[in-house]
C-alpha atoms as a PDB file:
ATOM      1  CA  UNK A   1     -24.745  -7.417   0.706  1.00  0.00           C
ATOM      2  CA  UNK A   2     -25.453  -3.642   2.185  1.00  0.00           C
ATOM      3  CA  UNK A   3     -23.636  -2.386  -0.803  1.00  0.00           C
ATOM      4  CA  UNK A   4     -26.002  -4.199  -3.453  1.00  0.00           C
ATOM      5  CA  UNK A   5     -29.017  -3.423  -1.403  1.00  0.00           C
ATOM      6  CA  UNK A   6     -28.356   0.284  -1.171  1.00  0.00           C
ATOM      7  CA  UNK A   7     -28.096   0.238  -4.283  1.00  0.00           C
ATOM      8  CA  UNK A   8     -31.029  -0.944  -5.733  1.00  0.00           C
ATOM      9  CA  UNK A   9     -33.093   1.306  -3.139  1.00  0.00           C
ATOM     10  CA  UNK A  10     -31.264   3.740  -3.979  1.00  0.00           C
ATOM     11  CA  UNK A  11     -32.386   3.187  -7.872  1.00  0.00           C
ATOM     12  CA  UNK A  12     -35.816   2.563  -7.077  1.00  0.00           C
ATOM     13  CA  UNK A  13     -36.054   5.634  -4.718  1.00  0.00           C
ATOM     14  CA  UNK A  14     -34.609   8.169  -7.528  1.00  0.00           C
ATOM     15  CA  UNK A  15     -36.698   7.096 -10.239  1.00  0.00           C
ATOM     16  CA  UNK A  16     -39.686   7.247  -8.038  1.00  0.00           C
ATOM     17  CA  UNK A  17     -38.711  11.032  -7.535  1.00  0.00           C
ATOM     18  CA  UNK A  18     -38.224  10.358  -3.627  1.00  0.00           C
ATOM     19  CA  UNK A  19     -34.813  11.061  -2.828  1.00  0.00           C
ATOM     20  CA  UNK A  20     -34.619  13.681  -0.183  1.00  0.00           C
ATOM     21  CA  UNK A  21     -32.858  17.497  -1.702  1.00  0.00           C
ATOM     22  CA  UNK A  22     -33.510  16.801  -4.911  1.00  0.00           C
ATOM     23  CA  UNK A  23     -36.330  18.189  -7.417  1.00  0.00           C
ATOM     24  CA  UNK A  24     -39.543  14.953  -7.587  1.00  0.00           C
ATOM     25  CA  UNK A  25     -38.729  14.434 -10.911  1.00  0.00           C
ATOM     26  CA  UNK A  26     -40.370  10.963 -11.683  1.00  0.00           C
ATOM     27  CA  UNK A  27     -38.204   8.614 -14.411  1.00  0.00           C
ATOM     28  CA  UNK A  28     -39.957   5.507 -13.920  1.00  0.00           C
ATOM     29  CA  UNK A  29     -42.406   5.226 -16.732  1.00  0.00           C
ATOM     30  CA  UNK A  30     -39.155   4.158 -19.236  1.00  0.00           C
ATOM     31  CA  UNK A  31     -39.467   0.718 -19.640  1.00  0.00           C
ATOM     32  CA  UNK A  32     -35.877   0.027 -20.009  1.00  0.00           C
ATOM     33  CA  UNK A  33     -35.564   1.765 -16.815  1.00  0.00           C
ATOM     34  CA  UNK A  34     -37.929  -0.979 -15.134  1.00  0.00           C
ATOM     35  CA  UNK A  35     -36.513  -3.590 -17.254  1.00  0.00           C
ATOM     36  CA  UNK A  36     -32.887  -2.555 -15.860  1.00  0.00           C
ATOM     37  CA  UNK A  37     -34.318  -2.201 -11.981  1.00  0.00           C
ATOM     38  CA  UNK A  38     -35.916  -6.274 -12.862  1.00  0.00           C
ATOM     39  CA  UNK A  39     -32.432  -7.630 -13.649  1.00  0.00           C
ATOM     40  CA  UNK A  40     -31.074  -5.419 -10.501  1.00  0.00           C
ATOM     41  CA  UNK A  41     -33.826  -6.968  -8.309  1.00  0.00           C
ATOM     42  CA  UNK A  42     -33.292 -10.779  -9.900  1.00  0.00           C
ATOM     43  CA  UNK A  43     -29.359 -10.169  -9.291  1.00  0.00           C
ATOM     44  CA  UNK A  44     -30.030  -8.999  -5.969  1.00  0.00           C
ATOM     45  CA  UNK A  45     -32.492 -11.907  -4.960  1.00  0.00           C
ATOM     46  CA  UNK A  46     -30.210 -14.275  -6.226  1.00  0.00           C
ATOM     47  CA  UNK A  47     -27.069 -12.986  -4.531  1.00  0.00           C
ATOM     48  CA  UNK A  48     -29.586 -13.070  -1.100  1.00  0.00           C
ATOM     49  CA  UNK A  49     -30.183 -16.863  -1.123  1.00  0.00           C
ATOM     50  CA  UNK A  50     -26.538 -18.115  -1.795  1.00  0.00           C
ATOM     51  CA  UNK A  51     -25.488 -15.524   0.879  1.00  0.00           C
ATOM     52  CA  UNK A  52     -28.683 -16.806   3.341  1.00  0.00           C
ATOM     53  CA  UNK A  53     -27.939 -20.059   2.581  1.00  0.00           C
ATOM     54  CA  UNK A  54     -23.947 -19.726   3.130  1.00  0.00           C
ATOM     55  CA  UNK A  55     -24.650 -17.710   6.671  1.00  0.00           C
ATOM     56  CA  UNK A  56     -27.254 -19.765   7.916  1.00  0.00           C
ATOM     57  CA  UNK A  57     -24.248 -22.965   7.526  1.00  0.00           C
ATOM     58  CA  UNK A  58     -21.655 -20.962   9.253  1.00  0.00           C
ATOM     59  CA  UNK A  59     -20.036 -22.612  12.081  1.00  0.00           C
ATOM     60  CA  UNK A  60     -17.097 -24.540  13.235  1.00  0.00           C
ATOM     61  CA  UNK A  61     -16.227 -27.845  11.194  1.00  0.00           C
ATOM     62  CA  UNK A  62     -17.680 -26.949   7.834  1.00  0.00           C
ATOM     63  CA  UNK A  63     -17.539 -30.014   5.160  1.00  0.00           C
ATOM     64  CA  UNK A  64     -16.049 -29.455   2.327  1.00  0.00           C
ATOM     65  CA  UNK A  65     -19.517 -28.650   0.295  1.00  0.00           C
ATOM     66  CA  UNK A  66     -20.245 -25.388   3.033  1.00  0.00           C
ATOM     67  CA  UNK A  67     -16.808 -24.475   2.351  1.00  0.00           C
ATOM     68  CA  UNK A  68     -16.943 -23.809  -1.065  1.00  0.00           C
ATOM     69  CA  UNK A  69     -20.152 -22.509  -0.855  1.00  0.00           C
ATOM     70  CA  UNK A  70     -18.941 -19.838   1.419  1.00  0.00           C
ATOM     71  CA  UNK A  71     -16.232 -19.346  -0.967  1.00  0.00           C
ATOM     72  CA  UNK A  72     -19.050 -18.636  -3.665  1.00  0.00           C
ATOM     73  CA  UNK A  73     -20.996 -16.761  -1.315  1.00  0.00           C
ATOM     74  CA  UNK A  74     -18.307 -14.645  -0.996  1.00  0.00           C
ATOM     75  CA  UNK A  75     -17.557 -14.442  -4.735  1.00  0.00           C
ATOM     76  CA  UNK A  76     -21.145 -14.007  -5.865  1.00  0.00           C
ATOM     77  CA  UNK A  77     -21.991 -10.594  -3.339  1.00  0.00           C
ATOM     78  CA  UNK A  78     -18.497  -9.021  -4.229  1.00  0.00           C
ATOM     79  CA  UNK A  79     -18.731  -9.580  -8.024  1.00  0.00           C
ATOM     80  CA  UNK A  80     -23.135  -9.033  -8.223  1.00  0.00           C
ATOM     81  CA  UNK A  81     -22.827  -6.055  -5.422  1.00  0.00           C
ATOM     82  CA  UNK A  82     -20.650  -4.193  -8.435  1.00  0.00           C
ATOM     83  CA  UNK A  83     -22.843  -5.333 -10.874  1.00  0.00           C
ATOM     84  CA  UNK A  84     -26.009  -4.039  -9.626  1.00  0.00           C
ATOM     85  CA  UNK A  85     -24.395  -0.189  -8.708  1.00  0.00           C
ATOM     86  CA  UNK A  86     -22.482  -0.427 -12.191  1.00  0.00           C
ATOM     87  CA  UNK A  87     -26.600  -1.154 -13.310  1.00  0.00           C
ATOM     88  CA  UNK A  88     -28.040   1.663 -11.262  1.00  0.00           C
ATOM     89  CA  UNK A  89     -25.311   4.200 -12.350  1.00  0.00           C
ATOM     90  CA  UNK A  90     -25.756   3.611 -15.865  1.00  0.00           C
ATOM     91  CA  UNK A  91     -30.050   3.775 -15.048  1.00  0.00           C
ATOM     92  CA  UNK A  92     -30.069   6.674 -13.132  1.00  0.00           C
ATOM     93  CA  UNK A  93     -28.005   8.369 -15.662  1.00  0.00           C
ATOM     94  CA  UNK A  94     -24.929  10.748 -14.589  1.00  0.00           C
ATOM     95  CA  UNK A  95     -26.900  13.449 -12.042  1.00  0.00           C
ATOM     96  CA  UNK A  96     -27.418  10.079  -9.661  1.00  0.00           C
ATOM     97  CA  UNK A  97     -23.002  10.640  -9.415  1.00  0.00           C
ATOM     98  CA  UNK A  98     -23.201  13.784  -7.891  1.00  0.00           C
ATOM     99  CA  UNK A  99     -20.610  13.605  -4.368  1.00  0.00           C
ATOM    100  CA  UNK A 100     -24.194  14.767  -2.753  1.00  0.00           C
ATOM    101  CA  UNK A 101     -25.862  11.400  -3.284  1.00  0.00           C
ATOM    102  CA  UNK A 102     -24.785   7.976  -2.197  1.00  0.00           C
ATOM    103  CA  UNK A 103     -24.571   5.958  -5.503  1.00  0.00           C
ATOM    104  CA  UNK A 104     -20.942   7.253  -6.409  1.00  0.00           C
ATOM    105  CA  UNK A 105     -19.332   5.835  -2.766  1.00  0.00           C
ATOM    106  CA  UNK A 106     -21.681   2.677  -2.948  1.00  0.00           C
ATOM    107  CA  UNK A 107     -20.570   1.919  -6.441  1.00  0.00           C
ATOM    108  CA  UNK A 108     -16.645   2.762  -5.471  1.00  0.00           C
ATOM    109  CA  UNK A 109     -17.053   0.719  -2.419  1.00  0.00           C
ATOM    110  CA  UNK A 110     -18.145  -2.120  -4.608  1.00  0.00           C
ATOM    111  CA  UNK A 111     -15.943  -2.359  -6.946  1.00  0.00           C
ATOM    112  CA  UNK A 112     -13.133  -1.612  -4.115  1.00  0.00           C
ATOM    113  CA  UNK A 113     -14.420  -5.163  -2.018  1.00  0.00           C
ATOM    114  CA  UNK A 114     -13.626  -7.383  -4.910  1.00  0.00           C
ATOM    115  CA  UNK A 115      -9.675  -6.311  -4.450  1.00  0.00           C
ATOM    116  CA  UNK A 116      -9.232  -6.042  -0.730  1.00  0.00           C
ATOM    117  CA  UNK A 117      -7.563  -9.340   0.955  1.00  0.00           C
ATOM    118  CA  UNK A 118      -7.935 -11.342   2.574  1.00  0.00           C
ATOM    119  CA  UNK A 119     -10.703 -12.287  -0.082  1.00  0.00           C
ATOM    120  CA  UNK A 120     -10.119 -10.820  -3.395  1.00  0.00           C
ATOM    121  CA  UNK A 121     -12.315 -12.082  -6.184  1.00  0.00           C
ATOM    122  CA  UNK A 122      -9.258 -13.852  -7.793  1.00  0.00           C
ATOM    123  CA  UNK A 123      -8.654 -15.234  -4.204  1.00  0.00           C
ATOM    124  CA  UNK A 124     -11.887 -17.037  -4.204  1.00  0.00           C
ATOM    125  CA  UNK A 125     -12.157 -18.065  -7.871  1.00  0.00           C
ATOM    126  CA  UNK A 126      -8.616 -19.879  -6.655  1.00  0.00           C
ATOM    127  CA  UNK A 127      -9.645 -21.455  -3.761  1.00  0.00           C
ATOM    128  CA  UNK A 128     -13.003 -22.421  -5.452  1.00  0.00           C
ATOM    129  CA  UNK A 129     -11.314 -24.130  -7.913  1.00  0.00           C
ATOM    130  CA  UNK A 130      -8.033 -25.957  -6.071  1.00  0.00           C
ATOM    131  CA  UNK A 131     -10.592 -27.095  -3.195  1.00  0.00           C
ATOM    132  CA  UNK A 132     -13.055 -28.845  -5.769  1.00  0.00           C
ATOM    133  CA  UNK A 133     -10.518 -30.631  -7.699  1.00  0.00           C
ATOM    134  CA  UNK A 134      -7.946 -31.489  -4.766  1.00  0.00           C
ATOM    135  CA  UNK A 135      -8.793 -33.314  -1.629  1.00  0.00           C
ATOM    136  CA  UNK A 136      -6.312 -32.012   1.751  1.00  0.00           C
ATOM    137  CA  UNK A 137      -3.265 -33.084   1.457  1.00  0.00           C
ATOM    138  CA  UNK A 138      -3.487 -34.428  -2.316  1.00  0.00           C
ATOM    139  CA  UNK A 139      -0.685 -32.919  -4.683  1.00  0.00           C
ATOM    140  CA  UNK A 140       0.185 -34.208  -8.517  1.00  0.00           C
ATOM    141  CA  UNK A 141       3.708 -34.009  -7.434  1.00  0.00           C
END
């Protein structure tokens, strides 16, 4: 969730001209720049409330709905983290990649998450799916 946040502030700071060591060079008045920091800020609200809503259910016993809800949870700020610093990347344009500034690690580091275990993306996408169709214990065998 840090990684997705940072992110979009990270956006919104640069094309504001406010990012500390660099020249205030303002970028915001492109609408498909503000069109592209909207769908970051819709991703990012949406990835918030499945993640709120997974967290604030946390704790020992889970039923089987909370479970796979995690799971998503899980899933969704992996895969939507990515998708917003793939988004800011390609809005900020290629001087927002320099090693100075954070956007090159953040968007590394989120495309890194979705392939470490014990959660890969696949991982959950697995579980997701086996856990919804199968009760414990049932097999087709």
């Amino acid at each position: 969730m840090g990684i997705a946040q940072a992110a979009y502030d990270f956006t919104v700071a640069y094309l504001r001209g406010e990012i500390p060591g660099m020249p205030p060079v303002k970028r915001r008045m492109y609408p498909t720049k503000q069109i592209a920091v909207a769908q970051m800020r819709i991703t990012l609200e949406q990835t918030k409330a499945l993640w709120f809503q997974a967290i604030s259910e946390a704790g020992p016993n889970p039923d089987k709905d909370q479970v796979l809800r995690a799971y998503a949870a899980q899933y969704t700020v992996m895969e939507h983290a990515n998708d917003i610093a793939r988004l800011a990347i390609r809005t900020c344009g290629g001087q927002s990649m320099l090693k100075s500034l954070p956007l090159e690690r953040l968007y590394r580091d989120s495309r890194c998450g979705a392939l470490m275990l014990p959660w890969t993306a696949e991982l959950c996408l697995d579980r997701i799916g086996r856990e919804a169709l199968y009760e414990p214990g049932e097999s087709d065998e």
